[in-house]
N, C-alpha and C. Protein backbone atom coordinates (compact mmCIF):
# COMPACT_ATOMS: atom_id res chain seq x y z
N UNK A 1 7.65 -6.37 -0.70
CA UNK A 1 6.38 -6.91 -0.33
C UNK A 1 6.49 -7.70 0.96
N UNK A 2 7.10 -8.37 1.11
CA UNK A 2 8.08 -9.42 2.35
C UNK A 2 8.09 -8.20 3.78
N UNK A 3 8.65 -6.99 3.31
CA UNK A 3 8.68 -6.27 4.32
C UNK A 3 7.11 -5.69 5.09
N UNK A 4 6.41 -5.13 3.54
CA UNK A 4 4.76 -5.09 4.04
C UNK A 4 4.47 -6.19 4.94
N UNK A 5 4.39 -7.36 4.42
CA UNK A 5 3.66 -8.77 5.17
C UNK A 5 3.74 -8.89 6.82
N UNK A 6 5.00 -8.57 7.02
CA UNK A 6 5.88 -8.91 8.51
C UNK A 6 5.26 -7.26 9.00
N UNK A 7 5.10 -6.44 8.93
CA UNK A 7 5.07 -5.39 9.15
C UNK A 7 3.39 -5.72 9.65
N UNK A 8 2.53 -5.98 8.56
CA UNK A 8 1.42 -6.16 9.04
C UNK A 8 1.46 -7.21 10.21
N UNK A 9 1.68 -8.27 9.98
CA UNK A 9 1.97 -9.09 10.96
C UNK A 9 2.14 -8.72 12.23
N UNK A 10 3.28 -8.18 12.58
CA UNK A 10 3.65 -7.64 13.70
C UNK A 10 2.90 -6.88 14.37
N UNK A 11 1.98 -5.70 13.40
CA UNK A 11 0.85 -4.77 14.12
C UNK A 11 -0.17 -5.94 14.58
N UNK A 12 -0.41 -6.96 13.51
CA UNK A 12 -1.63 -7.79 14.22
C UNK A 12 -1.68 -8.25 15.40
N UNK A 13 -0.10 -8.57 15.90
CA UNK A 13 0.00 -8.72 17.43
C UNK A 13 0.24 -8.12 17.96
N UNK A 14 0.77 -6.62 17.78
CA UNK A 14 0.17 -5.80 18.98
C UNK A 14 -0.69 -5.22 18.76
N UNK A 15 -1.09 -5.32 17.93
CA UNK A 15 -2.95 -4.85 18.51
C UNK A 15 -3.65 -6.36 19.33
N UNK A 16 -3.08 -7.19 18.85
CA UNK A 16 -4.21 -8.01 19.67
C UNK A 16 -3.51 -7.96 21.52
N UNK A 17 -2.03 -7.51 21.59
CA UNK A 17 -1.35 -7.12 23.14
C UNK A 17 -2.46 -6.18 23.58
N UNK A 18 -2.87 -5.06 22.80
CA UNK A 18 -3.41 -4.38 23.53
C UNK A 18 -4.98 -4.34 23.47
N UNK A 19 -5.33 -5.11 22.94
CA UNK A 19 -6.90 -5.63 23.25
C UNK A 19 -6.86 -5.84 24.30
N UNK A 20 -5.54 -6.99 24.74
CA UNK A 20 -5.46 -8.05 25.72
C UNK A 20 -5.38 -7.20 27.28
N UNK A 21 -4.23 -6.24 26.77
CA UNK A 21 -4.45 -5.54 27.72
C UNK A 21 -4.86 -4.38 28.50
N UNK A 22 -6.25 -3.84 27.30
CA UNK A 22 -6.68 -2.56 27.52
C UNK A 22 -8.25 -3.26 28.72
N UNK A 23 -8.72 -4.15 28.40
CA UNK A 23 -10.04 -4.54 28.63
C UNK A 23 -9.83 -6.35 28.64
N UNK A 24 -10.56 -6.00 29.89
CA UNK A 24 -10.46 -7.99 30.05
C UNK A 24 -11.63 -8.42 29.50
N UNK A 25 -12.92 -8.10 28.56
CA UNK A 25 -13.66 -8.53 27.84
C UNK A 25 -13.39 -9.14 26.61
N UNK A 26 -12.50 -9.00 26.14
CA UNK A 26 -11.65 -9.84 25.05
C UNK A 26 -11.83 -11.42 25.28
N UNK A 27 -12.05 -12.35 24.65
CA UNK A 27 -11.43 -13.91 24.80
C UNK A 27 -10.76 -13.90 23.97
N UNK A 28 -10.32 -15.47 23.77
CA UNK A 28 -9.13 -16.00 22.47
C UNK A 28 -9.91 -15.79 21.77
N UNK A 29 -10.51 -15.75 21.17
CA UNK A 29 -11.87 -15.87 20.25
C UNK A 29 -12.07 -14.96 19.00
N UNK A 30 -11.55 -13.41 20.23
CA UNK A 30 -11.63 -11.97 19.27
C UNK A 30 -10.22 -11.72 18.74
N UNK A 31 -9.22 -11.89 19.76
CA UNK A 31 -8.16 -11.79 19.53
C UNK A 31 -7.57 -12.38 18.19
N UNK A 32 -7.82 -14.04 18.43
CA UNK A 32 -7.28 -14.29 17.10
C UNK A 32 -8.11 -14.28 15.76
N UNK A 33 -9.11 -13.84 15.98
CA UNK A 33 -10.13 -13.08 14.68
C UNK A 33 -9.47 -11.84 14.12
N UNK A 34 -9.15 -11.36 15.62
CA UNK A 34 -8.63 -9.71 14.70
C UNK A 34 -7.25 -10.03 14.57
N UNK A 35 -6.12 -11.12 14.99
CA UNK A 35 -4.83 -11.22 14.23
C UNK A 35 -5.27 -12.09 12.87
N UNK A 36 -6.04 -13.07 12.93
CA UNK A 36 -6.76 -13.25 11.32
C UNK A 36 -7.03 -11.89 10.36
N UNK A 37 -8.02 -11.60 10.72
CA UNK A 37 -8.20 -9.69 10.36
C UNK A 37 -6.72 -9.38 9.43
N UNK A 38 -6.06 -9.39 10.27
CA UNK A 38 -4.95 -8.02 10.28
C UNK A 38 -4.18 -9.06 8.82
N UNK A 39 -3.66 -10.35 8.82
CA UNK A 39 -3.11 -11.06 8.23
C UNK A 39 -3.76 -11.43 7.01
N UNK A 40 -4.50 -11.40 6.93
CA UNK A 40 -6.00 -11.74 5.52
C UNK A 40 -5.76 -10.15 4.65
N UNK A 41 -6.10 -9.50 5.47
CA UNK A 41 -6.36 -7.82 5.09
C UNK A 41 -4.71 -7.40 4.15
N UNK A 42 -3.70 -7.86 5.10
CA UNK A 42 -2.56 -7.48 4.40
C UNK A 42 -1.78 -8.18 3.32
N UNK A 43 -2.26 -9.74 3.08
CA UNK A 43 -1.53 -10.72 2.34
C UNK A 43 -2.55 -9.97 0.98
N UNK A 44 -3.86 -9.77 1.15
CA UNK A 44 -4.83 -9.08 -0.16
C UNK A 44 -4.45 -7.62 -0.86
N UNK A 45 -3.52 -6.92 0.57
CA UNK A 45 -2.84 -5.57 -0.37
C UNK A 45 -2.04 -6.02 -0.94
N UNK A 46 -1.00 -7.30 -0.30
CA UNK A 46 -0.33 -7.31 -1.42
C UNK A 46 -0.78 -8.17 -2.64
N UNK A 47 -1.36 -8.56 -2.62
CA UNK A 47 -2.04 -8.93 -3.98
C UNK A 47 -1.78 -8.17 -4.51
N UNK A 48 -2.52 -6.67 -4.45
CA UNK A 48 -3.51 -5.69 -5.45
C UNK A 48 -1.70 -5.11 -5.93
N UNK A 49 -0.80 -5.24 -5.81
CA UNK A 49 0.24 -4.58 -6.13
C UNK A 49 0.72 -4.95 -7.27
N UNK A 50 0.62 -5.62 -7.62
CA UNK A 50 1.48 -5.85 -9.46
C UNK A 50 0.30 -5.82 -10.28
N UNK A 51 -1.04 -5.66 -9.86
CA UNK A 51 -1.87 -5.00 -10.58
C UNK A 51 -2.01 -3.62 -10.99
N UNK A 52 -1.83 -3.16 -9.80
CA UNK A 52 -1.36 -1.56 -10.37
C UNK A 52 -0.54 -1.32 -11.31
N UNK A 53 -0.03 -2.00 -11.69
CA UNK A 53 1.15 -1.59 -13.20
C UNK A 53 0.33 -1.73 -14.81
N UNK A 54 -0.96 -3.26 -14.59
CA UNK A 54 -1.64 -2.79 -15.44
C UNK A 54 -2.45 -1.64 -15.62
N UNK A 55 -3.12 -1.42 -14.61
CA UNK A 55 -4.16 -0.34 -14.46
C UNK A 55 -3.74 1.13 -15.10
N UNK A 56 -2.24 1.31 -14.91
CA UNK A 56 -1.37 2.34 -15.07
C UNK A 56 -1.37 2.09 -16.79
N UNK A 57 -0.73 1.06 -16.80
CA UNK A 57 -0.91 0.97 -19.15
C UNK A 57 -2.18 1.42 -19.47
N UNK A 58 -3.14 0.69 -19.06
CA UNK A 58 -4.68 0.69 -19.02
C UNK A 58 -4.95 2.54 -19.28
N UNK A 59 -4.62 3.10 -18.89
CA UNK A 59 -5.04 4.09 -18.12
C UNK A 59 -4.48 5.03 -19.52
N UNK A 60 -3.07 4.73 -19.75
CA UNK A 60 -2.21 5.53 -20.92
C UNK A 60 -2.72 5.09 -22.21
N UNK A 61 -3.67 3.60 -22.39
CA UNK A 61 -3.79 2.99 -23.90
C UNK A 61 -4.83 4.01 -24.20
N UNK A 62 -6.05 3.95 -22.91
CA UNK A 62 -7.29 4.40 -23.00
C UNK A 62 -7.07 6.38 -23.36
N UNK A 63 -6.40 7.10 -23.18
CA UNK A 63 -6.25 8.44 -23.28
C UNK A 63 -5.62 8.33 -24.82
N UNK A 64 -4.81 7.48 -25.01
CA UNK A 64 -4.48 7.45 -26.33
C UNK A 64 -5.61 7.67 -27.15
N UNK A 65 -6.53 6.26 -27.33
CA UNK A 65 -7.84 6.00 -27.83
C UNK A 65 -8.71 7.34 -28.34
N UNK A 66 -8.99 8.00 -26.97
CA UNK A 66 -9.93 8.93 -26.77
C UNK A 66 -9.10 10.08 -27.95
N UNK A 67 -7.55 10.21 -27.69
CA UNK A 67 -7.22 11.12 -28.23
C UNK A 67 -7.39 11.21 -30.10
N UNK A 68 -7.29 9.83 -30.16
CA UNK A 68 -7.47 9.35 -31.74
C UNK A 68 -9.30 9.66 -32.06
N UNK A 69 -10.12 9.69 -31.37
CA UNK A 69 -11.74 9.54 -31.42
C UNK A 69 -12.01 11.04 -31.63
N UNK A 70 -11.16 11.80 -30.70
CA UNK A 70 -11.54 12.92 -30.93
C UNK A 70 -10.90 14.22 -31.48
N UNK A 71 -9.93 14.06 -32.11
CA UNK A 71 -9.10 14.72 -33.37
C UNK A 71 -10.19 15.39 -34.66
N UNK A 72 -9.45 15.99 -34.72
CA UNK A 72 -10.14 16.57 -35.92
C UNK A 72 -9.93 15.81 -37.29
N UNK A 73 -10.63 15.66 -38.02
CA UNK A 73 -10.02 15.16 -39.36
C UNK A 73 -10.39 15.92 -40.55
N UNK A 74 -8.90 15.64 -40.94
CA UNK A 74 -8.61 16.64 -42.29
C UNK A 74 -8.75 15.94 -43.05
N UNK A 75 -9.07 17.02 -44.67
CA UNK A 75 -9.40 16.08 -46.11
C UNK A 75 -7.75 16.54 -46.84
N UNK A 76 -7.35 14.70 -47.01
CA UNK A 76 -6.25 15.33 -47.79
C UNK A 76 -6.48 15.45 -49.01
């Protein structure tokens, strides 16, 4: 996750290098909005990541369920 973070990070500043240096209409203003951007956006993926492991049980309880609902039932 450590590696995601820095990774995003790093794109956030060069993208904001090349805001800086594609177009001189940029101020500090946008720049560090969109390295905000980039740093907000990526600390929230990693959030969503150790959630995915429930979603995944979630996902196996619920097919179970369905499979029990819709069985046939026999008379013993």
């Amino acid at each position: 996750m450590m590696f995601f973070f820095l990774g995003i990070y790093s794109f956030g500043f060069w993208f904001s290098k090349y805001l800086i240096l594609s177009n001189e209409k940029y101020d500090s203003t946008v720049i560090m909005g969109t390295l905000f951007c980039f740093l907000l956006g990526g600390g929230s993926i990693g959030q969503i990541s150790p959630i995915l492991k429930n979603i995944a049980e979630a996902k196996v309880s619920a097919a179970k369920l369905y499979y029990l609902i819709d069985r046939e039932k026999t008379l013993i």
